[in-house]
Protein backbone atom coordinates (compact mmCIF):
# COMPACT_ATOMS: atom_id res chain seq x y z
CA UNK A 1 -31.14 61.62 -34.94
CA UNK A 2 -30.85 65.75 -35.28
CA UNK A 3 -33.06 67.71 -32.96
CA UNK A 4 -35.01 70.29 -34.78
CA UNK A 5 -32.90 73.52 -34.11
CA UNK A 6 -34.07 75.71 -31.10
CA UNK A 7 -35.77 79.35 -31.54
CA UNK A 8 -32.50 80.88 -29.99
CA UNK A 9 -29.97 79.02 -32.90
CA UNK A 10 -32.14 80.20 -35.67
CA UNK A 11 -32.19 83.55 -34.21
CA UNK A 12 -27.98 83.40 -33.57
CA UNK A 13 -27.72 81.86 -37.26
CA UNK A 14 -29.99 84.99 -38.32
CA UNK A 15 -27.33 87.27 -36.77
CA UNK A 16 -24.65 85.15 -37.82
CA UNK A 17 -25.90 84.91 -41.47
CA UNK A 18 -26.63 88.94 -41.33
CA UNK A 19 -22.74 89.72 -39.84
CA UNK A 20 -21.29 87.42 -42.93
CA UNK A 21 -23.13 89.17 -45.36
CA UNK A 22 -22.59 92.45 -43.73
CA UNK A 23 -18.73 91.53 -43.36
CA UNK A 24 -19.04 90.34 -47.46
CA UNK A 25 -20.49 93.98 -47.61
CA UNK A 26 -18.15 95.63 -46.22
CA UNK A 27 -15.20 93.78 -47.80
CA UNK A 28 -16.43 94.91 -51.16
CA UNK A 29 -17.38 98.32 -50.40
CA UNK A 30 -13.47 98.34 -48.90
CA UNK A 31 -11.92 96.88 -51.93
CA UNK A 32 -13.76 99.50 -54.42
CA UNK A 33 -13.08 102.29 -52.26
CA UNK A 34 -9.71 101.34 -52.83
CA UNK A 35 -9.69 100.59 -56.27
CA UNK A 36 -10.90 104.31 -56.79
CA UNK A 37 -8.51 105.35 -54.77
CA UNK A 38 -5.43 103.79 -56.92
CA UNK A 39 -7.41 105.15 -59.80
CA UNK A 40 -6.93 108.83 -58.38
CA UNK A 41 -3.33 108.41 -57.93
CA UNK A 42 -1.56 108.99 -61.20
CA UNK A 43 2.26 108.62 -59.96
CA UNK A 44 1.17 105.07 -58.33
CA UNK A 45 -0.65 103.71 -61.41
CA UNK A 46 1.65 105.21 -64.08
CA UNK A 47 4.95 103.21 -61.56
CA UNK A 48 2.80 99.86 -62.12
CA UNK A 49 1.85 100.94 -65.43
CA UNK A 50 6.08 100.73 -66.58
CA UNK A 51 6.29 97.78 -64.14
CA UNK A 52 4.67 96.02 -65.69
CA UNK A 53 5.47 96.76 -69.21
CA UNK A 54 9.48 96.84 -68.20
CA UNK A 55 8.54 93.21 -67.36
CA UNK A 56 7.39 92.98 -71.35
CA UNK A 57 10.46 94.07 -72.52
CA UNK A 58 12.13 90.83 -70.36
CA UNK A 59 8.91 88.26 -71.62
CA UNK A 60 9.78 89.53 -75.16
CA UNK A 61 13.65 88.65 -75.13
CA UNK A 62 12.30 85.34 -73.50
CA UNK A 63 9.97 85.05 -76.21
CA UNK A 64 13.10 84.38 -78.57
CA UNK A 65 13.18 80.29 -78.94
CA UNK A 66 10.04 79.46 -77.67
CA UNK A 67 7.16 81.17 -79.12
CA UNK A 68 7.09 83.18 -82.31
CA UNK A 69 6.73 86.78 -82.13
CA UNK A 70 3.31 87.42 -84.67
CA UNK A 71 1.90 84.32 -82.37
CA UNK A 72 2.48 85.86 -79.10
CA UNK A 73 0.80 88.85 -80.63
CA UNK A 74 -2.03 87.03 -82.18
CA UNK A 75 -2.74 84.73 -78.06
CA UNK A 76 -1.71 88.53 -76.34
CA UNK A 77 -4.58 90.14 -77.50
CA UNK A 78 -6.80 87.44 -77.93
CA UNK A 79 -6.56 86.12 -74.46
CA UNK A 80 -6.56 90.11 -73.38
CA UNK A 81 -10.18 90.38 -74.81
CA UNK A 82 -11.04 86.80 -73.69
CA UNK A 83 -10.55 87.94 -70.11
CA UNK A 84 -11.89 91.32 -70.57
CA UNK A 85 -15.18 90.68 -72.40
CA UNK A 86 -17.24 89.08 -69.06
CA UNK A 87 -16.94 91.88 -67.44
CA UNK A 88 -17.56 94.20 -70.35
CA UNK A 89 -20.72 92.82 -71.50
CA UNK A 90 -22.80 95.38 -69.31
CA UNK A 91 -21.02 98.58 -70.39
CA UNK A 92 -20.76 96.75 -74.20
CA UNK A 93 -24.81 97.82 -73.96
CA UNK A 94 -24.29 100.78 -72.96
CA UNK A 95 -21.47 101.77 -74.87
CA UNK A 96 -22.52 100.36 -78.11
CA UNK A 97 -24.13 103.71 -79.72
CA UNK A 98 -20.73 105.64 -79.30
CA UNK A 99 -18.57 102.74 -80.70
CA UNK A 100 -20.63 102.18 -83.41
CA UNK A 101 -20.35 105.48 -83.83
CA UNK A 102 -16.19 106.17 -83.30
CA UNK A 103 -14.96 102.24 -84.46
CA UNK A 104 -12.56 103.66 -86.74
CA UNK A 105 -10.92 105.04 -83.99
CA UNK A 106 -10.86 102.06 -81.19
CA UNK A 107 -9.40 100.31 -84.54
CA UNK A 108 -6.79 103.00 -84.74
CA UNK A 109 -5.60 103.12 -80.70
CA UNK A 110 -5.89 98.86 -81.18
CA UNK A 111 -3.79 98.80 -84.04
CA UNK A 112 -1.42 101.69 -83.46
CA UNK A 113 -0.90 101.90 -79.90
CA UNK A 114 -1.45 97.87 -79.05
CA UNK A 115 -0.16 95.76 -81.95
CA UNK A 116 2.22 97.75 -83.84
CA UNK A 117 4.12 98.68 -81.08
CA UNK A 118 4.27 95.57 -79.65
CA UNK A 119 4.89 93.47 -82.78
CA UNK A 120 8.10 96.33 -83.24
CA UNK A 121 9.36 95.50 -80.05
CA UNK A 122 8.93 91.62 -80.15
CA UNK A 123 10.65 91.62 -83.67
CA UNK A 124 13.22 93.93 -82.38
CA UNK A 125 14.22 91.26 -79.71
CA UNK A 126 15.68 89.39 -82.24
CA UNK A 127 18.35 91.94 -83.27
CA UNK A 128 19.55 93.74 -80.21
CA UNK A 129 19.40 93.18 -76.21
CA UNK A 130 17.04 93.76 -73.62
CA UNK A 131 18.75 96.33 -72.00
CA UNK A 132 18.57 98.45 -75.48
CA UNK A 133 15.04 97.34 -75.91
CA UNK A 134 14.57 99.11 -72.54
CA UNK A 135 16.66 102.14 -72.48
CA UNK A 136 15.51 103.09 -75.95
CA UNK A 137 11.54 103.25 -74.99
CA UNK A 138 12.10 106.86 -73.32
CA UNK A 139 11.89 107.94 -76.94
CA UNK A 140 8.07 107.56 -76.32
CA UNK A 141 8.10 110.82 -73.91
CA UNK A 142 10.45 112.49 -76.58
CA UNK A 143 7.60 111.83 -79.78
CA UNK A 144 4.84 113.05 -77.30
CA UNK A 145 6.18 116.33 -76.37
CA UNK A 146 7.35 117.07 -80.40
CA UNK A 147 4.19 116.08 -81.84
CA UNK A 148 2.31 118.27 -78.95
CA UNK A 149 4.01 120.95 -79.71
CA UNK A 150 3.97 120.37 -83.64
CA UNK A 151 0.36 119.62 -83.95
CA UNK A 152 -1.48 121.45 -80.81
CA UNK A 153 1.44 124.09 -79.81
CA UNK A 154 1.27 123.00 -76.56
CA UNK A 155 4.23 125.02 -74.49
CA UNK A 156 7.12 123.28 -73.45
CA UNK A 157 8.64 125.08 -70.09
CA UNK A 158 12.97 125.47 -69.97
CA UNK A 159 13.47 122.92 -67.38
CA UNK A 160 11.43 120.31 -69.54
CA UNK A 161 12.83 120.72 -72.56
CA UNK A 162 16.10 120.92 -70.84
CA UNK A 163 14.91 117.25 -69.56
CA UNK A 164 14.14 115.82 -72.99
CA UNK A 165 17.77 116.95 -74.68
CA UNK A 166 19.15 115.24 -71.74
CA UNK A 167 17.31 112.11 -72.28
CA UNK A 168 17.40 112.42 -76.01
CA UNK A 169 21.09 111.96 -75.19
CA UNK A 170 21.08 109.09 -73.25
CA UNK A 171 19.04 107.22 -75.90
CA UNK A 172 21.58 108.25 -78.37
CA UNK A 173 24.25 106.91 -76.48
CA UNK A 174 22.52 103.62 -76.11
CA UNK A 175 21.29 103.48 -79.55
CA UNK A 176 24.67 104.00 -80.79
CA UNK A 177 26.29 101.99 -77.84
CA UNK A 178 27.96 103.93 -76.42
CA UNK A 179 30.05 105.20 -79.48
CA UNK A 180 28.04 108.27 -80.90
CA UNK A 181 30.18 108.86 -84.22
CA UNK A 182 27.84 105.83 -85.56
CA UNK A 183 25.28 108.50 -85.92
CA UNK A 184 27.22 110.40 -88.63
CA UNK A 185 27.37 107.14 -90.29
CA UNK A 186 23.67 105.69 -89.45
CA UNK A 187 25.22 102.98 -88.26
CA UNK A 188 22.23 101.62 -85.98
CA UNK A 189 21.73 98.03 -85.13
CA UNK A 190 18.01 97.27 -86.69
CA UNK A 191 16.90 95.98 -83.60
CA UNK A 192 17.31 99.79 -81.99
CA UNK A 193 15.63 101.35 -85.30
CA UNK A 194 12.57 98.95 -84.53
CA UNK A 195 12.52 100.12 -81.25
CA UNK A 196 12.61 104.09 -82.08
CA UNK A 197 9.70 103.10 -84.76
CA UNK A 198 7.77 101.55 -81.94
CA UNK A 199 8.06 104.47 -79.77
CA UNK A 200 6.65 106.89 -82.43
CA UNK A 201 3.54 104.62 -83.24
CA UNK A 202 2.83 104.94 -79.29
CA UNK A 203 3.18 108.19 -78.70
CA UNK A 204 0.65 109.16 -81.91
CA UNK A 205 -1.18 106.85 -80.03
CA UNK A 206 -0.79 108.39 -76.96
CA UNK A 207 -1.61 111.48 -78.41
CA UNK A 208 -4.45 110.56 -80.17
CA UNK A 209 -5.93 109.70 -76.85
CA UNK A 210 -7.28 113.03 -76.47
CA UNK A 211 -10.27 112.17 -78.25
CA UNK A 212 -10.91 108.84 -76.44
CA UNK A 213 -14.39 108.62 -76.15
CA UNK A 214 -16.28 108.50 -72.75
CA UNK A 215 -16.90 104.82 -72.57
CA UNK A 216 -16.43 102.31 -69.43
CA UNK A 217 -12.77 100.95 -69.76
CA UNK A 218 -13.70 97.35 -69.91
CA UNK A 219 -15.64 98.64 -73.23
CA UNK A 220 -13.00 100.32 -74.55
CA UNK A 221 -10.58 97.57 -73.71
CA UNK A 222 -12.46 95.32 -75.72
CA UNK A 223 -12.62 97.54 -79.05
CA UNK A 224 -9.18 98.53 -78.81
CA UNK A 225 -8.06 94.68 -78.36
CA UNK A 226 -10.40 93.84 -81.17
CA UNK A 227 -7.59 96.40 -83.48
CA UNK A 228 -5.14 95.28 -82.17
CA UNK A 229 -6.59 91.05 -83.16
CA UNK A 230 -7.16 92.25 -86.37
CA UNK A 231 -4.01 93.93 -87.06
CA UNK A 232 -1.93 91.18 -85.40
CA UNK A 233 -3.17 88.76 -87.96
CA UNK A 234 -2.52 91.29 -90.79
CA UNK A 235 1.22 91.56 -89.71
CA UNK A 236 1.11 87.57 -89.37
CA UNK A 237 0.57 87.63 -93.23
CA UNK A 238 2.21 90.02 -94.40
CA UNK A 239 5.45 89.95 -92.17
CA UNK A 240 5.38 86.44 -90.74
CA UNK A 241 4.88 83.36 -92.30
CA UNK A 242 1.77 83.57 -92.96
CA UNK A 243 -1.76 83.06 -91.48
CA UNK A 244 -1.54 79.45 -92.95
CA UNK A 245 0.87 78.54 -90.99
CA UNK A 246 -0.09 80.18 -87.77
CA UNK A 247 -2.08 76.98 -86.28
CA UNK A 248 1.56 75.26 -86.61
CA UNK A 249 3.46 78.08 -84.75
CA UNK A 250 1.14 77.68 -81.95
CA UNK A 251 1.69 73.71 -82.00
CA UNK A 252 5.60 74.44 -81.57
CA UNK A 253 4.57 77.19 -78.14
CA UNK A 254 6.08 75.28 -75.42
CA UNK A 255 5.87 75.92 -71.48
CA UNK A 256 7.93 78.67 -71.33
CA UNK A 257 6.03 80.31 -74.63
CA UNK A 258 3.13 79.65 -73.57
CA UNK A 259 3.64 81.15 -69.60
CA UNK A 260 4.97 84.58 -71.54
CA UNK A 261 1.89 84.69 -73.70
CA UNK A 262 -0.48 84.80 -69.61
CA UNK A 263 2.46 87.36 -68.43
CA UNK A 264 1.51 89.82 -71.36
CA UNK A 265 -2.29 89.07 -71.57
CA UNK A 266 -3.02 89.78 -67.46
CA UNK A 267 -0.39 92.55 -66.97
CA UNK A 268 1.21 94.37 -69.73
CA UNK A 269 -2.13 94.11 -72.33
CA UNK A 270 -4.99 94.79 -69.55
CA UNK A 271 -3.74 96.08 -66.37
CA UNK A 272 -0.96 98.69 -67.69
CA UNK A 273 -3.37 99.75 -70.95
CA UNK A 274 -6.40 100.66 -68.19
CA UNK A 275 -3.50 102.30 -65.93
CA UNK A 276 -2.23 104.26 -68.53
CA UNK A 277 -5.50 105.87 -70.28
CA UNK A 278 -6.51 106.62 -66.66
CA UNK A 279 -3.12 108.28 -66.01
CA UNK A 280 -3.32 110.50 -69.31
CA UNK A 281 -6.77 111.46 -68.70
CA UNK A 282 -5.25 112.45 -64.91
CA UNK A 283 -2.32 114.62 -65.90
CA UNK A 284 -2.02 114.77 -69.85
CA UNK A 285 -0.02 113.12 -72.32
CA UNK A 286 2.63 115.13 -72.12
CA UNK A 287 3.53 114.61 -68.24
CA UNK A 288 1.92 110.66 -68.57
CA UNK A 289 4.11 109.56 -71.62
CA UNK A 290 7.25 111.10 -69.14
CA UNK A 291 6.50 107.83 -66.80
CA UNK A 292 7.29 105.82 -69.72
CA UNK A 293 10.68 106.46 -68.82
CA UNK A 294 10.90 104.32 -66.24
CA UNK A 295 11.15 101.24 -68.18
CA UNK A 296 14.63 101.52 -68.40
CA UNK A 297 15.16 101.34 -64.90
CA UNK A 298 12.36 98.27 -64.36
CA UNK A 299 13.41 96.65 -67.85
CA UNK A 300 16.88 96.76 -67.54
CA UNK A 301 17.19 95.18 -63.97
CA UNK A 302 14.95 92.82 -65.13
CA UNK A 303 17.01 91.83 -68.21
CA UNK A 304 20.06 91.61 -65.90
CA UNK A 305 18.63 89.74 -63.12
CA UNK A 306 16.31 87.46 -65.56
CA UNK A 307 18.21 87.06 -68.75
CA UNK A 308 21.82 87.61 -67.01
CA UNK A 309 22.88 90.40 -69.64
CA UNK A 310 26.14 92.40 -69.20
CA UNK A 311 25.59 96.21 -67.65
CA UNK A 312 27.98 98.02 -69.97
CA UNK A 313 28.75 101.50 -68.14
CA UNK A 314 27.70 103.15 -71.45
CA UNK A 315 24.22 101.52 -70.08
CA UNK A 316 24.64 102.98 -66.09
CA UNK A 317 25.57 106.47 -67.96
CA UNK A 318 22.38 106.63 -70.29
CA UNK A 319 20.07 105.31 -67.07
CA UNK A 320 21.63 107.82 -64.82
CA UNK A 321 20.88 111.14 -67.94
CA UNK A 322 17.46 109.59 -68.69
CA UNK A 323 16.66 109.43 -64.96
CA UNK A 324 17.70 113.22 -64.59
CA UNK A 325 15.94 113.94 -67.63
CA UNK A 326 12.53 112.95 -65.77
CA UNK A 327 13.28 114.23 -62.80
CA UNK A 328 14.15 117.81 -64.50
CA UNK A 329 10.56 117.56 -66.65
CA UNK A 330 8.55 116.42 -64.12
CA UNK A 331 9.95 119.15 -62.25
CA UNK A 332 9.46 121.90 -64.76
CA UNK A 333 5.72 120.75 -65.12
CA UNK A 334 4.74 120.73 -61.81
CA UNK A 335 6.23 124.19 -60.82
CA UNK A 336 5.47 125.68 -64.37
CA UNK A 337 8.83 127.01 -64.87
């Protein structure tokens, strides 16, 4: 038999019941304190931000084999709003007036910025190495600061500029491969063109994030994935097989296709996207999109660690100039000289 409890237990289970939920308390007033915290650092998130999409770069050369490219596009952002939209359905309510209001542009920043990059890139990995694929996305910072200055006049200091031609170099020399007399003669591998393309539809998108409405990131997540679904499927038909066919690529995903597609759902789609609108919206697009060249460095170690490519020393050479390059920029923008 159980004896009833005593007066004193039900008064130490009171306590006991009142320290857990005080300790559960506690735990979650600690972990959003320091979620805001990482929020207010725009270095630290914009690192994790090209962490993580350095590791795309590897995922997409991966990709090659074992899960077609307009597919992983299709489950990226599919899964990406999947595992957004339970959180989101509180702001969605909230939000909903100024979406209705600006869907043409969450469409745009979805399609743009999200799929046609990405599909670029993934297509791309077909043609030319991951090491390229990497080295070549500092082209991003290079749109950003011509199109600022283009459309907006926005100044760009001696140092900085001084920053980009050096990095515009090293992408030359890696686009070219080393050998830059193939630019007199366009002779470009089409995986590297794909690339460059990619980085100018990100950094209109980048730039275009100016005008991103003031809505709760897990709302704007889920309109901007919903552009970037949409589009996905329209570069299915019109550049892959078709959307026909599409239930059949995703028959053939196997493991390793299939364990790519979570890698760029959870981290490059979600947590980088949220880290980098938070990091423009900290410093501006012109010192934000300057983080972006740190993919090199993340996606080519990862290409030579992962996928066991050669380092050429035409590739040390262009890491070492586009590494300066940031360094001098950064610089520049900080001291405004």
């Amino acid at each position: 038999m159980f004896a009833p409890p005593s007066a004193a237990a039900i008064q130490g289970g009171g306590r006991c019941s009142n320290q857990t939920a005080h300790m559960t308390n506690s735990s979650a007033a600690s972990g959003n304190r320091a979620f805001h915290t990482l929020m207010d650092r725009p270095y630290l998130i914009l690192i994790l931000t090209t962490l993580f999409w350095g590791g795309n770069v590897v995922a997409g050369k991966l990709a090659v084999g074992h899960i077609d490219a307009h597919s992983l596009m299709i489950l990226r952002w599919t899964g990406a709003l999947l595992l957004v939209l339970p959180f989101a359905l509180g702001p969605l309510k909230r939000d909903w007036p100024v979406i209705r209001a600006k869907w043409w542009l969450y469409l745009f920043y979805g399609a743009v910025g999200f799929a046609t990059f990405n599909v670029l890139v993934y297509v791309a990995a077909y043609y030319t190495s991951g090491v390229n694929t990497s080295l070549e996305q500092v082209a991003v910072n290079i749109f950003v600061i011509i199109l600022n200055f283009a459309l907006f006049r926005t100044r760009v200091r001696g140092l900085q500029l001084l920053g980009v031609l050096v990095t515009i170099l090293g992408v030359a020399i890696i686009a070219t491969h080393g050998d830059l007399t193939r630019i007199l003669t366009l002779e470009v591998n089409l995986g590297d063109l794909l690339v460059i393309l990619a980085c100018f539809a990100y950094a209109i998108y980048s730039i275009a994030l100016r005008w991103r409405p003031q809505t709760h990131w897990t709302s704007f997540l889920v309109a901007t994935c919903t552009g970037a679904i949409i589009a996905s499927f329209v570069y299915q038909g019109a550049l892959g097989n078709g959307t026909a066919n599409l239930p059949a690529n995703l028959a053939a995903i196997d493991l390793q296709g299939w364990l790519i597609a979570a890698y760029t759902i959870v981290f490059p789609s979600v947590i980088s996207q949220l880290l980098y609108v938070r990091g423009v919206e900290l410093i501006g697009s012109n010192r934000a999109s300057l983080f972006v060249n740190l993919i090199p460095l993340f996606g080519t170690v990862g290409s030579v660690i992962v996928l066991g490519e050669a380092l050429q020393l035409f590739h040390v050479i262009a890491a070492i100039m586009v590494a300066a390059g940031l360094v001098l920029a950064e610089y520049s923008a900080r001291r405004g000289t």
